[in-house]
Protein backbone atom coordinates (compact mmCIF):
# COMPACT_ATOMS: atom_id res chain seq x y z
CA UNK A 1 8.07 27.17 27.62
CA UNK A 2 5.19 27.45 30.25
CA UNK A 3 2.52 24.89 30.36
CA UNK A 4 -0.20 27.37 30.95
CA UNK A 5 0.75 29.22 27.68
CA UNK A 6 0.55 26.14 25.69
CA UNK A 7 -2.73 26.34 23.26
CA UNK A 8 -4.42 22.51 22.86
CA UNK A 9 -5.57 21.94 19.32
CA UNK A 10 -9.21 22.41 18.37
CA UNK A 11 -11.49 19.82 19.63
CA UNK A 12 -13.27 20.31 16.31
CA UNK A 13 -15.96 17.92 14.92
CA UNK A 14 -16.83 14.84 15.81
CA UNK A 15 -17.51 13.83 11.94
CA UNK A 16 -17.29 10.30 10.15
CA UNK A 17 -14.18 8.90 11.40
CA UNK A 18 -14.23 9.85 14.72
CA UNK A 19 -17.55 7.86 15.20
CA UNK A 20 -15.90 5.15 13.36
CA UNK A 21 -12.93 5.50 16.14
CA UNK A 22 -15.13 5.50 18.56
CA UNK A 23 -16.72 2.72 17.68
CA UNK A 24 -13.56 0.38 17.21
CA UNK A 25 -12.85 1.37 20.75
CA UNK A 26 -16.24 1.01 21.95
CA UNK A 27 -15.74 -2.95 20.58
CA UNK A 28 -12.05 -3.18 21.43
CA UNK A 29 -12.56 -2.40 24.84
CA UNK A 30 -15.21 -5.17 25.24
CA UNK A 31 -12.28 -7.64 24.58
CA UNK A 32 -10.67 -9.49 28.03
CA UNK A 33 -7.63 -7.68 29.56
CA UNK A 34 -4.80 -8.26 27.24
CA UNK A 35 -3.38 -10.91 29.96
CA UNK A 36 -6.41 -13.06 29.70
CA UNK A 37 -6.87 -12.21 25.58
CA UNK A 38 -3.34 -13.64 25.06
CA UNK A 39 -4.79 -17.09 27.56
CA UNK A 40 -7.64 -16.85 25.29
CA UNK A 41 -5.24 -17.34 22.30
CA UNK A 42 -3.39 -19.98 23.49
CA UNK A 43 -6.66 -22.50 24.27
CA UNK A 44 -7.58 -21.25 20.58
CA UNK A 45 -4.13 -22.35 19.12
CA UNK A 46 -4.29 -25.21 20.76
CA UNK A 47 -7.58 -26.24 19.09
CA UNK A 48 -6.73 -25.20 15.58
CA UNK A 49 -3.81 -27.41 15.97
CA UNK A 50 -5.53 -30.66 17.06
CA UNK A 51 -7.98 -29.75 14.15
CA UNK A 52 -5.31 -29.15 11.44
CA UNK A 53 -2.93 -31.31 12.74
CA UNK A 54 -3.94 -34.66 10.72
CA UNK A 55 -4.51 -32.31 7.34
CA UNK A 56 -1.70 -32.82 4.24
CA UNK A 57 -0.80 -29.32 3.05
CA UNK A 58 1.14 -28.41 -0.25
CA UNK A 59 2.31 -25.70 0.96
CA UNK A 60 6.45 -25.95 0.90
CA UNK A 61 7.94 -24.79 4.22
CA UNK A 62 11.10 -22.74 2.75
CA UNK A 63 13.28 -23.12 6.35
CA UNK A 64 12.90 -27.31 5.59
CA UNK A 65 12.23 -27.69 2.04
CA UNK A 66 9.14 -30.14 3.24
CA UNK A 67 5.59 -29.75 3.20
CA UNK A 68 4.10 -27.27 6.19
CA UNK A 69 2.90 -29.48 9.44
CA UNK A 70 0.73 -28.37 11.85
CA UNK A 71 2.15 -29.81 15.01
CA UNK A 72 -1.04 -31.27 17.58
CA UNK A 73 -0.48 -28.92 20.74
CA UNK A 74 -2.75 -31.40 23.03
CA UNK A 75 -0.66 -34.27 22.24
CA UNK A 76 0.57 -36.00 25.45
CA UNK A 77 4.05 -35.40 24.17
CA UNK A 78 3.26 -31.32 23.62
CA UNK A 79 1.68 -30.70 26.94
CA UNK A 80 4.08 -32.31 28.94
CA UNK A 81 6.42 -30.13 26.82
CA UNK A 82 4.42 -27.13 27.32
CA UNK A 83 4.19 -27.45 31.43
CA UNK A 84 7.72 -28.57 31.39
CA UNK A 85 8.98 -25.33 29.59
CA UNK A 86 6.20 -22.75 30.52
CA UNK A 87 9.06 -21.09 32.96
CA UNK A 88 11.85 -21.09 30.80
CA UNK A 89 9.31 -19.75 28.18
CA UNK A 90 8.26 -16.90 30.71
CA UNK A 91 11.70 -16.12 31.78
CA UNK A 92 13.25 -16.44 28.42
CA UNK A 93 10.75 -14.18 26.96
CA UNK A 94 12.98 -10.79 25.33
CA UNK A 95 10.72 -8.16 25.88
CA UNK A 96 10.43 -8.39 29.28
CA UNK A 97 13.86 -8.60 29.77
CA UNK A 98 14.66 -5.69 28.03
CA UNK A 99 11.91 -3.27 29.79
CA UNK A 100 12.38 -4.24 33.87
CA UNK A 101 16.54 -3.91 32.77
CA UNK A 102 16.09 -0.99 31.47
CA UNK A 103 13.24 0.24 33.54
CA UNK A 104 15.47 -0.02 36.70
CA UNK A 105 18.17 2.20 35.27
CA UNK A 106 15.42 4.99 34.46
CA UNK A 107 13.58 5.14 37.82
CA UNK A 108 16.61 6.24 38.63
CA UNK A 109 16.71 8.85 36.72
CA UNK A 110 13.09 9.25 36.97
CA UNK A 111 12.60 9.34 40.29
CA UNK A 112 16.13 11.56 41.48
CA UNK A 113 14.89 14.63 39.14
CA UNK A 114 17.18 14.36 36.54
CA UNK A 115 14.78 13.85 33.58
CA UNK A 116 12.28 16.27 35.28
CA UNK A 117 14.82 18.80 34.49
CA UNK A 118 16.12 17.53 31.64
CA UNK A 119 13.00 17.32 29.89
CA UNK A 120 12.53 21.23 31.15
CA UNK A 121 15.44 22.28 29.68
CA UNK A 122 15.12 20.71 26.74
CA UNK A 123 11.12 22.32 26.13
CA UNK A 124 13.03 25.54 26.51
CA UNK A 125 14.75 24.81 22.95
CA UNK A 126 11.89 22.98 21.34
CA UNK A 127 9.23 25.12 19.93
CA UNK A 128 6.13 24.20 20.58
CA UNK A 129 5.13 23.89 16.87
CA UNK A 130 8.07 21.40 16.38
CA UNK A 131 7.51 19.24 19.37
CA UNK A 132 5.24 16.57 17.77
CA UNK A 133 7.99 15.87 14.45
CA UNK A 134 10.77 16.32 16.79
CA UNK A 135 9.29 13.30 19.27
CA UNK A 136 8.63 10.86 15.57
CA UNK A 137 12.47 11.61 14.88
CA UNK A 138 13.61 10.82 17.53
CA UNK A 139 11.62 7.74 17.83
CA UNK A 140 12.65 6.01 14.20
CA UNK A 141 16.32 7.10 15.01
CA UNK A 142 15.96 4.81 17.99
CA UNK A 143 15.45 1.55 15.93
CA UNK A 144 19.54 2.01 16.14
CA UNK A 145 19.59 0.84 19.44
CA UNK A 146 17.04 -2.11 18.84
CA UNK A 147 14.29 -2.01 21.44
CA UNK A 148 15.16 1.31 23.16
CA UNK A 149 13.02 3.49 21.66
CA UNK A 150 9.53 1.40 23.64
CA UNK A 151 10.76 1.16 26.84
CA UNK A 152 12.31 4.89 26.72
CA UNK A 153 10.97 7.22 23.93
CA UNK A 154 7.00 6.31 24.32
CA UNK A 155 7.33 6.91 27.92
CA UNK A 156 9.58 9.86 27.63
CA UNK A 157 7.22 11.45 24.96
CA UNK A 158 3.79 10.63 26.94
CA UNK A 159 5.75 13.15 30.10
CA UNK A 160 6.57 15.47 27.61
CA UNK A 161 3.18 16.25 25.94
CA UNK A 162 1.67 16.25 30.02
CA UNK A 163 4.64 19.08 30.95
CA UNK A 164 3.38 21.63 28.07
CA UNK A 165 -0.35 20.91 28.78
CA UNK A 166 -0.41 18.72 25.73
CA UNK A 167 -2.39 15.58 25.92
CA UNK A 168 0.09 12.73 26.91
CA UNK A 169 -2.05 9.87 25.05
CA UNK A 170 -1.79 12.01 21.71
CA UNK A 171 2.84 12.02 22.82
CA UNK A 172 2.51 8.59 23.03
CA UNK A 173 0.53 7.42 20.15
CA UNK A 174 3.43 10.04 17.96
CA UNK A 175 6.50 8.13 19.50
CA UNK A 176 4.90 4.74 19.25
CA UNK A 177 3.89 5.62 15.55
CA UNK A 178 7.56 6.32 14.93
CA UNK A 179 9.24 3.62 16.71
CA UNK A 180 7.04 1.08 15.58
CA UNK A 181 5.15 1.73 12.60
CA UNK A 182 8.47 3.81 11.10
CA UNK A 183 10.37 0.82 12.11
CA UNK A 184 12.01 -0.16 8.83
CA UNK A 185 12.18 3.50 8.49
CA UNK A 186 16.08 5.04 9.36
CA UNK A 187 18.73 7.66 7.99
CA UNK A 188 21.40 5.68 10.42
CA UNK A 189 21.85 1.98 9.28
CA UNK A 190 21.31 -0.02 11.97
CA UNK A 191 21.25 -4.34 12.17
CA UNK A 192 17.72 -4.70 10.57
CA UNK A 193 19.70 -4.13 7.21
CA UNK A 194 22.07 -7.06 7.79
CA UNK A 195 19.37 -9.29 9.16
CA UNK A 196 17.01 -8.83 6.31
CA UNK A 197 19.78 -8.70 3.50
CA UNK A 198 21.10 -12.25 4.76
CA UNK A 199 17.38 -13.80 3.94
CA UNK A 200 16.75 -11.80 0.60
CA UNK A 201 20.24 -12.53 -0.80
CA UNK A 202 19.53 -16.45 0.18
CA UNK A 203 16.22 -16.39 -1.60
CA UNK A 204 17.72 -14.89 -4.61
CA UNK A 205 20.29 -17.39 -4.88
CA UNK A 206 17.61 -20.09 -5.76
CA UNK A 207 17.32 -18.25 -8.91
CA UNK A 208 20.80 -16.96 -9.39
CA UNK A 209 23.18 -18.88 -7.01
CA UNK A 210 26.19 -16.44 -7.97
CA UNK A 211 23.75 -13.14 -6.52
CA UNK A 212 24.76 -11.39 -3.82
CA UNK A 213 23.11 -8.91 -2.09
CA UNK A 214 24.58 -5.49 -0.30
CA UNK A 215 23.61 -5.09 3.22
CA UNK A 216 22.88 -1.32 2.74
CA UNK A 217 20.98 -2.06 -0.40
CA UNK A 218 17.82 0.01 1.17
CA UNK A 219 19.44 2.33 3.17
CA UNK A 220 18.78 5.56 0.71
CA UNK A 221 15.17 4.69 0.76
CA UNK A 222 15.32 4.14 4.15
CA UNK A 223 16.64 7.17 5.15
CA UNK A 224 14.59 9.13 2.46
CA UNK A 225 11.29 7.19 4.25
CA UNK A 226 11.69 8.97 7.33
CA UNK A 227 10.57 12.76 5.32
CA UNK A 228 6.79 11.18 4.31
CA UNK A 229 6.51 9.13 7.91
CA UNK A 230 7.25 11.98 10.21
CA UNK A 231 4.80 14.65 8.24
CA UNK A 232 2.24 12.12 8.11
CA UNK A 233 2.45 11.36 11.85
CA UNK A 234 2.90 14.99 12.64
CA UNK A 235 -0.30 16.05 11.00
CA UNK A 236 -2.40 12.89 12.30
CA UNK A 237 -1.01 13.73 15.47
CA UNK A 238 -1.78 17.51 15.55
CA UNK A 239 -4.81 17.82 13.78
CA UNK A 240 -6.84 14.34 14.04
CA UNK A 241 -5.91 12.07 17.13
CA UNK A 242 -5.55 15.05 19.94
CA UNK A 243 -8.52 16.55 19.42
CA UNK A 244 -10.49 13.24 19.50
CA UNK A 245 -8.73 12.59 22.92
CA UNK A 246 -9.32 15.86 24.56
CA UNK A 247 -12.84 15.16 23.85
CA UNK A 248 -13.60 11.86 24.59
CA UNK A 249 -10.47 11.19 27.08
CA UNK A 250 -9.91 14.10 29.49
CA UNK A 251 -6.67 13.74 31.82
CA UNK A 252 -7.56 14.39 35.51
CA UNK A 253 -4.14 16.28 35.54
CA UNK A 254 -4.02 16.90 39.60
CA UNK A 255 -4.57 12.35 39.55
CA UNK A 256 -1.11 11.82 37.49
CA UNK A 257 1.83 10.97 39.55
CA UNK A 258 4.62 13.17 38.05
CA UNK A 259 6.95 15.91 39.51
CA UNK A 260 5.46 19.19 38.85
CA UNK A 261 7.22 20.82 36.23
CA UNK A 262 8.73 24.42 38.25
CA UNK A 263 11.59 26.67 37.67
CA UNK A 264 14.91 24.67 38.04
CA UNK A 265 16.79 25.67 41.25
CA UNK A 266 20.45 26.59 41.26
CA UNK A 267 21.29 23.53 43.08
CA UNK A 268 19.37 22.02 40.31
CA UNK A 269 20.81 23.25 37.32
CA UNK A 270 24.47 22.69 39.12
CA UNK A 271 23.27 19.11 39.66
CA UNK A 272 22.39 18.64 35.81
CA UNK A 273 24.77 20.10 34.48
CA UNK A 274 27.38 17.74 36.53
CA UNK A 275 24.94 14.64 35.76
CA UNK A 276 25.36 15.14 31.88
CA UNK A 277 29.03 15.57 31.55
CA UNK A 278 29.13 12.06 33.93
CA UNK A 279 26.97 10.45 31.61
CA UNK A 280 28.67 11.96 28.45
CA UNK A 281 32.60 10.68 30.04
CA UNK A 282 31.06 7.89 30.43
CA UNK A 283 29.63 7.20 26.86
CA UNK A 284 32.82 8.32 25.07
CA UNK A 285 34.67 6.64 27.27
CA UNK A 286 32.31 3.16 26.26
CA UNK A 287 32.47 3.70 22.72
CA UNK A 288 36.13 4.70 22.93
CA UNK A 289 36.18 0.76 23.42
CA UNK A 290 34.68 0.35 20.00
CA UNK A 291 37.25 1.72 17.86
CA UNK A 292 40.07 -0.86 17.89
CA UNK A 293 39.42 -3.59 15.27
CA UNK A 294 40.21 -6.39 17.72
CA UNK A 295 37.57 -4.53 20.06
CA UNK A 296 35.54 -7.50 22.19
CA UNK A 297 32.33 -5.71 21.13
CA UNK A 298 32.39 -6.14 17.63
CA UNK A 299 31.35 -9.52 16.23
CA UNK A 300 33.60 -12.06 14.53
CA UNK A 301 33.09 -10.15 10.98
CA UNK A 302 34.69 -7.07 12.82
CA UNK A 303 30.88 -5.43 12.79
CA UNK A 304 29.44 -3.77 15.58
CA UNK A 305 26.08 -3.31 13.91
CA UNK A 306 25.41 -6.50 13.02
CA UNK A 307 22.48 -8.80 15.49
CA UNK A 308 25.80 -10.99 16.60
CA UNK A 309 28.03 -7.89 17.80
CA UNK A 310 28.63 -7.76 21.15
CA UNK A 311 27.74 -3.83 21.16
CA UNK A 312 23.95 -4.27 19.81
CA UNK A 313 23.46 -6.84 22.51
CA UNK A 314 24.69 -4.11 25.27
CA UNK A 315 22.06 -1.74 24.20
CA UNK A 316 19.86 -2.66 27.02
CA UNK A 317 22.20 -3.06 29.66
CA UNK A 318 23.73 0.65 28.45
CA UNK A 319 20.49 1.95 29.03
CA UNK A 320 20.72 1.09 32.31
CA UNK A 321 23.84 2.05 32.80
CA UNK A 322 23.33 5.82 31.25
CA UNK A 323 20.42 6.60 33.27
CA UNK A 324 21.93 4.66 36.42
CA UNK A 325 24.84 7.26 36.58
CA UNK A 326 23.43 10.82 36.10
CA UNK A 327 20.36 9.79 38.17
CA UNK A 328 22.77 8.69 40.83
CA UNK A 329 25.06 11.97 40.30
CA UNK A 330 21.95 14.07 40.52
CA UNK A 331 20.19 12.78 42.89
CA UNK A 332 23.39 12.46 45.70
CA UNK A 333 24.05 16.37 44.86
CA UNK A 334 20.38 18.11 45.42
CA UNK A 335 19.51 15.79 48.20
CA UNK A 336 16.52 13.43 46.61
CA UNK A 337 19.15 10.29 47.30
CA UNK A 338 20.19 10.31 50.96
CA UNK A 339 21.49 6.69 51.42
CA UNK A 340 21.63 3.53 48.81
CA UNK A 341 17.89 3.24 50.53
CA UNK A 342 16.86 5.70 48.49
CA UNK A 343 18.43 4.13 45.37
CA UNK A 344 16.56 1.51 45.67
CA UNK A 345 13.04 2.76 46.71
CA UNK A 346 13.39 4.39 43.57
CA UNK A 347 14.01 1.09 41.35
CA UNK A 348 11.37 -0.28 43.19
CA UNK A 349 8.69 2.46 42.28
CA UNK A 350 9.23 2.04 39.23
CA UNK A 351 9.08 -1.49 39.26
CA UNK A 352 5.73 -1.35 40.71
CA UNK A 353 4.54 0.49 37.62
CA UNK A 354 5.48 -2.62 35.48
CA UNK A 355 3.28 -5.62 37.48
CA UNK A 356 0.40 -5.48 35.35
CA UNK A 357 2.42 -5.77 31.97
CA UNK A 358 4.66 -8.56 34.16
CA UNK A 359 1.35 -10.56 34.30
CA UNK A 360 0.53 -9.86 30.45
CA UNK A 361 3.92 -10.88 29.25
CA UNK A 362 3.64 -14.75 31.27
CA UNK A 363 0.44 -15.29 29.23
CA UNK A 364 2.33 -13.38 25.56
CA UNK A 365 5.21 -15.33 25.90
CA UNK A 366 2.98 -19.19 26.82
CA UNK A 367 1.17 -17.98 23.61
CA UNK A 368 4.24 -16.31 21.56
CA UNK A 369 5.76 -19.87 22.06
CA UNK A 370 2.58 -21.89 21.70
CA UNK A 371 2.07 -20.12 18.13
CA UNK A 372 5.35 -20.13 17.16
CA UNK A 373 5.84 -24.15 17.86
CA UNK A 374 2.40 -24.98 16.18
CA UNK A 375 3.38 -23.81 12.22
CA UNK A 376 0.40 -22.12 12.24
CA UNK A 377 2.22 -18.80 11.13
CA UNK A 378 4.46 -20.64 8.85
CA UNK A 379 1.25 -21.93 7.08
CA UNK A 380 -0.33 -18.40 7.02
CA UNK A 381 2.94 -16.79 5.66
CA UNK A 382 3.59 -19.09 3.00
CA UNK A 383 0.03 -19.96 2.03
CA UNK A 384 -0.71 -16.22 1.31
CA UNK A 385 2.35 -16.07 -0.73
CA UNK A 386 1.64 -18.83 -3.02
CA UNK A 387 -2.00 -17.18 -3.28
CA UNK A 388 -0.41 -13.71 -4.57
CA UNK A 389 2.04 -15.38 -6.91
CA UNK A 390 -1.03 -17.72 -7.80
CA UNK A 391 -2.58 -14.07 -9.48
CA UNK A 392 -0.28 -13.53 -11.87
CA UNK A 393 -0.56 -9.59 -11.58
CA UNK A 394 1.50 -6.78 -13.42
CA UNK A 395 4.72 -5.80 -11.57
CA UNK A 396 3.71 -2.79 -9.83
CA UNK A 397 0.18 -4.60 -8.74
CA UNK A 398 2.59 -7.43 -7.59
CA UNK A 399 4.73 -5.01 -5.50
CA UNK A 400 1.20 -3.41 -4.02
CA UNK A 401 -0.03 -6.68 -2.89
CA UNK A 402 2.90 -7.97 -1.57
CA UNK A 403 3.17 -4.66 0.94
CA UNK A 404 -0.55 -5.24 1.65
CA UNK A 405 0.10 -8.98 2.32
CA UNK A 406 3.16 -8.22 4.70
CA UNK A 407 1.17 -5.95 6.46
CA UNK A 408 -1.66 -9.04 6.83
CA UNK A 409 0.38 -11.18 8.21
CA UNK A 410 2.17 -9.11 10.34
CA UNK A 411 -0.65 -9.03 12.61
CA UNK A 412 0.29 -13.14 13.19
CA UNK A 413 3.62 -13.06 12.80
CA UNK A 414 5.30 -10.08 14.61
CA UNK A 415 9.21 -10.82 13.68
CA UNK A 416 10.76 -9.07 11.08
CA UNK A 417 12.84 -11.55 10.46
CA UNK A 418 10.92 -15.01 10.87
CA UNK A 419 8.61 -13.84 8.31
CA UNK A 420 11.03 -12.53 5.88
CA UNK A 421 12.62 -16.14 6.32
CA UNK A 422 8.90 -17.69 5.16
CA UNK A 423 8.01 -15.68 2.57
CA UNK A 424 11.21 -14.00 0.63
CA UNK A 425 12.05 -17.42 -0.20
CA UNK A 426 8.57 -17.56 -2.52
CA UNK A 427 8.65 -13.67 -3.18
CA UNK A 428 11.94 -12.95 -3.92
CA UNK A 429 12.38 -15.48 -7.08
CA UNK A 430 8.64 -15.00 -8.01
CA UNK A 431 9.44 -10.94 -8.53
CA UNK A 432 12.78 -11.83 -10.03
CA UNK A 433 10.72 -13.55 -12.92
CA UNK A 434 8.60 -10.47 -13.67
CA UNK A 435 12.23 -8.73 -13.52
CA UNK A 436 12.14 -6.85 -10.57
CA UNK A 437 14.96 -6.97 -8.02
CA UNK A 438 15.74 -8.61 -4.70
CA UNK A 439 16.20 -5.28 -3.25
CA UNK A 440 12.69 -3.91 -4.25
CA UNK A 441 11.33 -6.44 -3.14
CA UNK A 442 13.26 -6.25 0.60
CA UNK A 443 12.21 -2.57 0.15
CA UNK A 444 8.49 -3.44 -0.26
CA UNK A 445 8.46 -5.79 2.38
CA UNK A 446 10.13 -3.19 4.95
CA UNK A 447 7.31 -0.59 4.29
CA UNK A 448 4.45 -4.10 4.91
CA UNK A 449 6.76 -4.73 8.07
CA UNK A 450 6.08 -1.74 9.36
CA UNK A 451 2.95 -0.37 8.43
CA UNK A 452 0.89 -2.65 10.40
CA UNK A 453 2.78 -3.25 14.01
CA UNK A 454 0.95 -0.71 15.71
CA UNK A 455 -2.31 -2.04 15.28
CA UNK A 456 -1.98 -5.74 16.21
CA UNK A 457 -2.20 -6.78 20.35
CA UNK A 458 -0.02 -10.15 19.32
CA UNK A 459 3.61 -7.53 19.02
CA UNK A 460 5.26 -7.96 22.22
CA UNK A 461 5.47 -4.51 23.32
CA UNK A 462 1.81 -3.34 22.67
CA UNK A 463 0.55 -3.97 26.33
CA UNK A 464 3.31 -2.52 27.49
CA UNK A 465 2.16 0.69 25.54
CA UNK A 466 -1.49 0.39 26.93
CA UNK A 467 0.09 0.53 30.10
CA UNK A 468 2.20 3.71 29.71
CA UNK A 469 -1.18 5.32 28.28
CA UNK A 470 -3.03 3.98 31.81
CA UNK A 471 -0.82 6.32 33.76
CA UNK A 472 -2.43 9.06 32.37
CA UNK A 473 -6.38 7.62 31.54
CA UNK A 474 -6.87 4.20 33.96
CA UNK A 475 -9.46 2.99 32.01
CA UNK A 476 -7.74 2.73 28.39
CA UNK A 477 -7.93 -0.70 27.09
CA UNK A 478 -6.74 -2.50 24.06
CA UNK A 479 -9.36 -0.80 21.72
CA UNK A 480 -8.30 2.67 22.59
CA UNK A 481 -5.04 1.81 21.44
CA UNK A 482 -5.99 0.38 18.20
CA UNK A 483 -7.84 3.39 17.47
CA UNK A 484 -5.68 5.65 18.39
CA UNK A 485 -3.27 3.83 16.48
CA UNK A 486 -5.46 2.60 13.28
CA UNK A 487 -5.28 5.97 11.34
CA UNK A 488 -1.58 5.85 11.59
CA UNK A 489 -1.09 2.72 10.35
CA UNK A 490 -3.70 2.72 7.32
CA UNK A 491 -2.27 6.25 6.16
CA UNK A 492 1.19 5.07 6.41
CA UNK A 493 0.78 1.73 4.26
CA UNK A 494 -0.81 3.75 1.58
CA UNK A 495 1.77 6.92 1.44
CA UNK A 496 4.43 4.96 2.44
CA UNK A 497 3.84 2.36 -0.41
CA UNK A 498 3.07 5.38 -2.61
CA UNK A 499 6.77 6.95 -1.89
CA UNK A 500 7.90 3.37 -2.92
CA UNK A 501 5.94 4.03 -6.07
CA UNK A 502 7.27 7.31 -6.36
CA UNK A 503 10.78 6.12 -6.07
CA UNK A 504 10.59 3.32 -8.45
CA UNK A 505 8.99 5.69 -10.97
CA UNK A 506 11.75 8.33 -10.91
CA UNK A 507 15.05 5.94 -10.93
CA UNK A 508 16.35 7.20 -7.20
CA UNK A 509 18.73 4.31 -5.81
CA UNK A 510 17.39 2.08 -3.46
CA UNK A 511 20.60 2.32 -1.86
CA UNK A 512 23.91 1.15 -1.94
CA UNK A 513 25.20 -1.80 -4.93
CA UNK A 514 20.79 -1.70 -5.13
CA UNK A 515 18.97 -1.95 -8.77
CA UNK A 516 15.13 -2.38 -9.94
CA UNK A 517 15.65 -4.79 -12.34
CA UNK A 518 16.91 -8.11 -12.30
């Protein structure tokens, strides 16, 4: 596939909603840099939690069984904590963790060739017409491996669009759709099913204390989810976000630092070809590891999907690992790696890429904690579940809301799991009254989960996604992400909740040991 025989979509129209995109950029972009937004944040949390901090609220915290307090941030006591822990905080902080590990392991890679001609050889099996639904696949199969898929498929997929004269914002915006706003969205369980079934089947048992809950209890509609997500991306993709950015954000193409994309060399395809069979050995030789029941990797259930299992907290370090050894393999045999010099030049180029999101994630993680410590979310979570079970709605209005209201507070509250924890307890035994299951309503609140990450700048890894898009465009900023971004995530709460719908309507199981009814 040659880049110069690649055809870009139609420009097309500007019309209604690309003014209206425009404009939400135009306003987005006015905001501070995300490093100073998230500062911005924390002076704001800090206020709203001297102000609320002496009020008595009804509201039943479901982790405590007590009323919801808003803990006074400027207390003596809080500040000293706050200066006290604001390294730990930073340091402890998973997301950046998880992308300089892994980052160092694909420089490597990056920078010795071997995904320059890996990616070629793999556009010369990927028609063109298929490369947008084949980047969303393989972006919600990467929920398997946790956090993978943001700190390798949205790059990855922003270098593949560039290569076949595609525009690389429009290859990001499709992976990040997939990994992030298909999150709940898999055909491969992976530990989110677990982790959520462990909180619906303990707010079910306030009802019925003899309930129990299978872990794979979503995983057909899961895996069925994955059909409507990956046309709906596909043709929002294709037909509505590229055009808007090759008119209104034109790559300077000769500006982007990335190998040019030629005809692999012998020495080349020898090198690749030796590269992949040292990274496969190596992988089946790893998960050979994972077979015995007594295996160290598996947790003490004998799982090795599970949040606790060894294995799923190796992913990262794997990553690493992976890329390490064909980069190294690759390089050493077509001469880009001369000495462990060169190893390391490489690690540190790409290391220089990440010193902007470095900065944002100190000020994320101060306000992350800040948020977190405050009850703040708590209060939202639980105060807009109480107002939804305050309406008394029909069952199927009830579902509706609740996918509307996950995706609210998912803008506040970015964990899956922390907010499952504050409102299932409410949910869960509300919808069990009006006879509807506790796995519909885990289902619902998967597709509210989802639906809305890709829009909010408070989820961890949405600088770091701004930041992938300013290799390409320098002067993106957090509104061009959100607008690039907003279509996909209105479109897929409503289809997504209408597949739900759909679903529910024609009897298909939820998934395994799963009902409608209670």
């Amino acid at each position: 596939m040659k880049a110069d025989k690649q055809v870009l979509p139609d420009e097309g129209p500007q019309g209604i909603l690309g003014k209206a995109l425009d404009g939400i950029e135009r306003v987005g972009n006015k905001l501070p840099d995300p490093a100073m937004l998230f500062l911005i944040l924390l002076f704001a949390v800090w206020g709203l939690s001297a102000l609320l901090s002496g009020v008595s609220f009804e509201a039943i915290d479901p982790r405590t069984q007590m009323p919801i307090e808003v803990n006074n941030l400027l207390s003596p006591e809080a500040l000293t904590g706050f200066l006290t822990s604001m390294v730990k905080t930073f340091t402890a902080f998973a997301p950046l963790g998880v992308v300089l590990v892994a980052m160092l392991g694909v420089g490597v890679a990056e920078h010795s060739g071997f995904i320059n001609t890996a990616l070629k050889r793999m556009l010369r099996i990927t028609p063109a017409k298929l490369l947008t639904p084949a980047v969303v696949l393989v972006g919600i199969i990467s929920h398997t491996a946790t956090d993978a898929g943001y700190v390798v498929v949205i790059p990855l997929a922003g270098v593949i669009f560039f290569t076949v004269g595609r525009h690389p914002l429009a290859g990001i915006a499709a992976a990040f759709a997939g990994v992030s706003g298909g999150f709940c969205a898999n055909f491969i369980p992976s530990g989110i099913d677990p982790l959520l079934q462990s909180f619906t089947q303990a707010a079910a048992q306030i009802v019925d204390p003899n309930i129990e809950v299978n872990p794979l209890n979503n995983w057909f509609f899961a895996a069925s989810s994955c059909i409507p997500i990956t046309l709906v991306i596909w043709y929002l993709t294709d037909k509505v976000l590229e055009p808007r950015l090759n008119r209104t954000h034109k790559v300077n193409r000769e500006e982007v630092d990335l190998p040019a994309m030629e005809e692999e060399k012998p020495l080349e395809i020898k090198a690749f070809r030796v590269a992949t069979l040292v990274m496969l050995v190596a992988i089946v030789a790893f998960f050979s590891l994972t077979v015995p029941e007594t295996s160290t990797l598996r947790d003490a259930d004998g799982s090795l999907t599970s949040f606790k299992a060894p294995l799923m907290q190796s992913i990262v370090p794997l990553i690493f690992i992976f890329f390490m050894l064909p980069g190294l393999v690759y390089g050493y045999m077509t001469g880009a790696f001369k000495s462990s010099a060169d190893v390391v030049q490489a690690m540190s180029k790409s290391m220089s890429g990440m010193s902007h999101y470095i900065v944002m994630a100190f000020f994320c993680a101060q306000f992350v904690a800040a948020f977190s410590h405050s009850n703040l979310g708590a209060l939202i979570a639980v105060e807009g579940a109480g107002a939804l079970k305050a309406m008394n709605l029909s069952a199927e209005v009830t579902v509706i809301g609740m996918i509307f209201l996950v995706g609210f507070v998912n803008l506040f509250v970015g964990s899956s799991s922390a907010k499952w924890a504050l409102i299932g307890p409410v949910l869960v035994p509300m919808l069990m009254q009006l006879n509807i299951s506790p796995d519909l309503s885990q289902a619902a609140y998967r597709v509210g989960d989802s639906s809305s990450n890709i829009i909010t700048p408070l989820m961890p890894y949405f600088p770091l996604v701004v930041v992938y898009c300013q290799r390409y465009v320098k002067n993106i900023g957090i509104g061009t992400l959100i607008s690039m971004m907003l279509p996909f995530s209105l479109c897929l709460l409503a289809i997504w909740s209408a597949w739900l719908l759909l679903y529910w309507s024609l009897g298909i199981p939820l998934g395994l040991g799963a009902s409608y009814t209670y």
